[in-house]
Protein backbone atom coordinates (compact mmCIF):
# COMPACT_ATOMS: atom_id res chain seq x y z
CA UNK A 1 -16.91 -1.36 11.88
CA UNK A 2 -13.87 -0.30 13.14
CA UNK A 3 -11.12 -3.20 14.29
CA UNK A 4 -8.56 -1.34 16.03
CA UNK A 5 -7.09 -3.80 19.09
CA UNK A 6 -8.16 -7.50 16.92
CA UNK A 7 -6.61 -10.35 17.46
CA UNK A 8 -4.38 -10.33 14.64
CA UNK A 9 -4.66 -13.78 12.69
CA UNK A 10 -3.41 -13.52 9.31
CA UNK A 11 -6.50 -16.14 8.86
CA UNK A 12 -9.14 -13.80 9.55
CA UNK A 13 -11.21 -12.21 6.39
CA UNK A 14 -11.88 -8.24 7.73
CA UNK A 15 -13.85 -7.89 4.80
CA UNK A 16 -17.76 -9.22 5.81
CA UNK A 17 -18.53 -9.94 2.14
CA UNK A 18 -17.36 -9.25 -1.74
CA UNK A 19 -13.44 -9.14 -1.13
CA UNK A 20 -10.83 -10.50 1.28
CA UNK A 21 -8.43 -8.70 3.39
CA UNK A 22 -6.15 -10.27 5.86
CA UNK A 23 -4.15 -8.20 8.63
CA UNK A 24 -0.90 -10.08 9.71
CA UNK A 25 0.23 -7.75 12.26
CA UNK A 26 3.83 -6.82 13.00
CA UNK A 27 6.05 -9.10 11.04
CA UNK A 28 9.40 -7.37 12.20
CA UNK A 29 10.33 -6.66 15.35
CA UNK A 30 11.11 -2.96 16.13
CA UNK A 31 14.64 -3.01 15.77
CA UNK A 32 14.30 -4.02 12.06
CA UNK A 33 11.39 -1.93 11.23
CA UNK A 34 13.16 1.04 12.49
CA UNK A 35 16.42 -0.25 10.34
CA UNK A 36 13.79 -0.74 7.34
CA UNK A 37 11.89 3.07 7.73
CA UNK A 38 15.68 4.79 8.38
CA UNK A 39 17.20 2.94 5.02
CA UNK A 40 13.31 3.44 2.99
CA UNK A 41 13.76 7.47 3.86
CA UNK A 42 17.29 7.40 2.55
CA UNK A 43 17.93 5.11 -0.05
CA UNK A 44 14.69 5.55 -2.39
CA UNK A 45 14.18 7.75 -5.53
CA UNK A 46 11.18 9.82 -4.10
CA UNK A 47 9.53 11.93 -5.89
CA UNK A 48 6.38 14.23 -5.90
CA UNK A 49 3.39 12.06 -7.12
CA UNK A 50 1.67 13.58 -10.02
CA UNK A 51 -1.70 13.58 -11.22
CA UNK A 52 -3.50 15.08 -14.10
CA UNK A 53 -7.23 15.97 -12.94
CA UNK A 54 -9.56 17.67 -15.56
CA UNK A 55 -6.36 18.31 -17.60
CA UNK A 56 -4.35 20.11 -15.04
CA UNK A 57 -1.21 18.72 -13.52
CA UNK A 58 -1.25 18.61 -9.60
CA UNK A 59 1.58 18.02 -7.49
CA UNK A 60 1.10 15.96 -4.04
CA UNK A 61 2.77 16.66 -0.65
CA UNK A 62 2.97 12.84 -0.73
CA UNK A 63 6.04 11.32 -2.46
CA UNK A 64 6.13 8.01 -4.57
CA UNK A 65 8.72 5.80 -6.37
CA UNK A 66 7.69 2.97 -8.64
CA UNK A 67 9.98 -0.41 -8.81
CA UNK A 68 9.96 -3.31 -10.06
CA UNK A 69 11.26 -5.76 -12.91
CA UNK A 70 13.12 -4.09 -16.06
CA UNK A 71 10.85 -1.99 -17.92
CA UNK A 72 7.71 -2.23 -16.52
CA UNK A 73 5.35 1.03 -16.71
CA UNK A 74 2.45 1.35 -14.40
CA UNK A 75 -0.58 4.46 -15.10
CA UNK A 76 -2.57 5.66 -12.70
CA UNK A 77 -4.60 8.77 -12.43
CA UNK A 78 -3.24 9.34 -15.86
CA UNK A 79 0.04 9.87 -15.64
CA UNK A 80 2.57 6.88 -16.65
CA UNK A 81 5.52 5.98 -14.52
CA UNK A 82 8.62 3.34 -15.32
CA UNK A 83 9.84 1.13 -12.87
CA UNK A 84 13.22 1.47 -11.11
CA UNK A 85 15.66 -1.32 -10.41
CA UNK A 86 14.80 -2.86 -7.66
CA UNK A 87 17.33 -2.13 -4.30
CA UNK A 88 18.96 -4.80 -2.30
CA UNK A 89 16.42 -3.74 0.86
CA UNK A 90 13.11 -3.82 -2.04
CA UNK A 91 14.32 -7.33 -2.81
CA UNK A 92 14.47 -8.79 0.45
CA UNK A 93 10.94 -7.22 1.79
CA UNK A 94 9.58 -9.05 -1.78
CA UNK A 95 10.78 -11.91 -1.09
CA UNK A 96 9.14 -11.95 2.84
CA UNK A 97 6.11 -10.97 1.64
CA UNK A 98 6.26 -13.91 -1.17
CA UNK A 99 7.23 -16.43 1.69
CA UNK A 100 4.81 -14.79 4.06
CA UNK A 101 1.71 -14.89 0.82
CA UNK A 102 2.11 -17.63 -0.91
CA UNK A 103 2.08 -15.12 -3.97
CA UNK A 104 4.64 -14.05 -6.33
CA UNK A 105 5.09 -10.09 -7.16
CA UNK A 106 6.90 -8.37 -9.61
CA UNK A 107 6.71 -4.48 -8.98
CA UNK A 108 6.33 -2.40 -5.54
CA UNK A 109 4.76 1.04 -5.40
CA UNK A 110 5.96 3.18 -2.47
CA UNK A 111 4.13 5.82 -1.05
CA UNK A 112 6.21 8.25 1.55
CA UNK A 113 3.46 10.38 4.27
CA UNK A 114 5.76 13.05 6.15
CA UNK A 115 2.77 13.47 8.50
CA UNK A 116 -0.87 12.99 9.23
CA UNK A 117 -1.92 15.83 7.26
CA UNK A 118 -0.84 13.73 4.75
CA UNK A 119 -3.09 10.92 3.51
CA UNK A 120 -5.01 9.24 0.11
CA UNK A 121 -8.37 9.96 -0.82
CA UNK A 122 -11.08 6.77 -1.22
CA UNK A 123 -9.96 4.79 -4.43
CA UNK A 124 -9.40 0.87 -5.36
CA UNK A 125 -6.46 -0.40 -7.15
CA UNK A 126 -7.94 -1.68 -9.93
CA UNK A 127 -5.76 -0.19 -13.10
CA UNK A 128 -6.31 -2.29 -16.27
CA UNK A 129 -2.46 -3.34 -15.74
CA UNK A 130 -2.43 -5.10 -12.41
CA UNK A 131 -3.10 -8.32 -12.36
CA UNK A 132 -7.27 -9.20 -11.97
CA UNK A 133 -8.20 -10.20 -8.54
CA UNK A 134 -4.72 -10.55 -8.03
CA UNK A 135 -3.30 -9.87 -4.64
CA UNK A 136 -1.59 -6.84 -3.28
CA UNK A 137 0.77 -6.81 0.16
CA UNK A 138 1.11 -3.63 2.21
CA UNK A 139 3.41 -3.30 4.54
CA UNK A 140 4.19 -0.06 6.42
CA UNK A 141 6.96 1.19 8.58
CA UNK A 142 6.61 4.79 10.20
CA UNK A 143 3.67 6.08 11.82
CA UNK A 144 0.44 4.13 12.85
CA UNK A 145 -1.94 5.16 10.99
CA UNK A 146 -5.95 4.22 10.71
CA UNK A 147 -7.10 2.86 7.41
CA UNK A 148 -10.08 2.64 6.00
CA UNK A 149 -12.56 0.35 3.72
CA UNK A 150 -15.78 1.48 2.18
CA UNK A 151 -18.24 -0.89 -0.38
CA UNK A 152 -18.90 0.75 -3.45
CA UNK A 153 -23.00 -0.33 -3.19
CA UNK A 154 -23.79 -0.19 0.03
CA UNK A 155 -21.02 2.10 1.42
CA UNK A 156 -20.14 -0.21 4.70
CA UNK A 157 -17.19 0.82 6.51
CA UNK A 158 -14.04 -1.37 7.63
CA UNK A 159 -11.36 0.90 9.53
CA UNK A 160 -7.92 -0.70 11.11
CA UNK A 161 -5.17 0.54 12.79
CA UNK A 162 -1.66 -0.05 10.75
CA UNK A 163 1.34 -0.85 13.03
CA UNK A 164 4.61 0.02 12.37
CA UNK A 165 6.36 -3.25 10.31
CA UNK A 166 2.45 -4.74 9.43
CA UNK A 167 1.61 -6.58 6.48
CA UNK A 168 -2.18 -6.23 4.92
CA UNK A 169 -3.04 -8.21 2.38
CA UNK A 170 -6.08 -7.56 -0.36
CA UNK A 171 -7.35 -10.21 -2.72
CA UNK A 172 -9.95 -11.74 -4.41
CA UNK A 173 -12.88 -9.62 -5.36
CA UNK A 174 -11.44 -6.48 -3.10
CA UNK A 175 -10.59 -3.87 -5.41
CA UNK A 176 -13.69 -4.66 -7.49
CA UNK A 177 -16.07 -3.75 -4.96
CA UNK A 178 -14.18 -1.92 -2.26
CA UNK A 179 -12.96 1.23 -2.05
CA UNK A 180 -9.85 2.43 0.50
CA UNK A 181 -8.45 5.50 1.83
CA UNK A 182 -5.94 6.66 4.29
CA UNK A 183 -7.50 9.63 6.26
CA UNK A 184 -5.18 12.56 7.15
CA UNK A 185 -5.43 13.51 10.55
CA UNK A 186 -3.43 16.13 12.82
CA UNK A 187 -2.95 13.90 15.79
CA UNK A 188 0.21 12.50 13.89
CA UNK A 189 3.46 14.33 13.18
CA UNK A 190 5.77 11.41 11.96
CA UNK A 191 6.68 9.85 9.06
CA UNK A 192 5.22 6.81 7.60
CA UNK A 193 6.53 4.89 4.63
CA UNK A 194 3.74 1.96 2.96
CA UNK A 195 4.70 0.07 0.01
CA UNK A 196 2.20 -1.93 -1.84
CA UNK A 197 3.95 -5.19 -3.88
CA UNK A 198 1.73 -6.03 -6.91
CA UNK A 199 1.52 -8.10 -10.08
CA UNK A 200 1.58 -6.47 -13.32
CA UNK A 201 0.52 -7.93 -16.12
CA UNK A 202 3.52 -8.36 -19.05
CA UNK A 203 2.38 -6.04 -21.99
């Protein structure tokens, strides 16, 4: 099913069973989104993401950072990364996306696309140190980009378009049963930045 002009209410599950995601839409006008991507691209620690797949280290076009509160560590396809201090710009997105949520989050994952070509292969975010069912906010700034769902059983498909300055928010059940991807595709040539503000769970 592919929902690519909805009416965006925040309200709305896009998920038909087994999870909930809610699509808020652009929550900053352009002006601000613009000022958000331009200060993102400068002001954060990227870095090459790294992965370790059948015991070989593989670099990624994509770039990542990892903040969050002091001394948190967050592993994912087996490698183990430390949090940075959060920035002035982190803290006030965090604290929208609280307001906007109802949630609390502690830590932000930031993933940096230079282009289409550039995208993340089906997965759910469901490491044993996030928080269970707990929710995660995405917002993106950059380049629209389509994104995907699939069910892990019976491999239904949920596809959106991702504005520039949109908030999606999974829940619940979602990364227990769902899978998501961002597809590359050739048809885009800018940048997008997405961050992803979670809950980890204190060691």
């Amino acid at each position: 099913m592919d929902l690519f002009n909805p009416h965006t209410d925040e309200t709305t599950n896009l998920l038909p069973k087994d999870g909930t995601v809610n699509y808020y839409g652009k929550l900053f006008s352009r002006a601000d989104s613009n000022r958000y991507l331009e200060v993102l691209l400068d002001t954060i620690e990227w870095k090459n993401d790294e992965a370790v797949i059948f015991g070989k280290l593989i670099l990624t076009k994509r770039k990542v950072a990892w903040y969050g509160d002091s001394g948190f560590e967050y592993t994912y396809s087996n490698t183990t990364k430390k949090a940075l201090s959060w920035t002035p710009e982190l803290l006030e997105l965090k604290a929208i996306m609280e307001e906007k949520t109802g949630e609390t989050f502690n830590s932000c994952l930031l993933n940096l696309y230079h282009s289409g070509e550039e995208g993340m292969a089906w997965h759910s975010d469901a490491e044993k140190d996030l928080k269970k069912n707990g929710a995660i906010a995405s917002v993106s700034f950059g380049a629209e980009r389509k994104f995907a769902f699939k069910h892990k059983e019976t491999k239904e498909t949920v596809s959106l378009l991702l504005e520039h300055g949109s908030l999606l928010v999974m829940k619940g059940t979602t990364q227990t049963h769902w899978l998501h991807r961002l597809p590359p595709t050739k048809t885009v040539s800018k940048p997008r930045v997405n961050l992803t503000f979670r809950t980890i769970v204190n060691p």
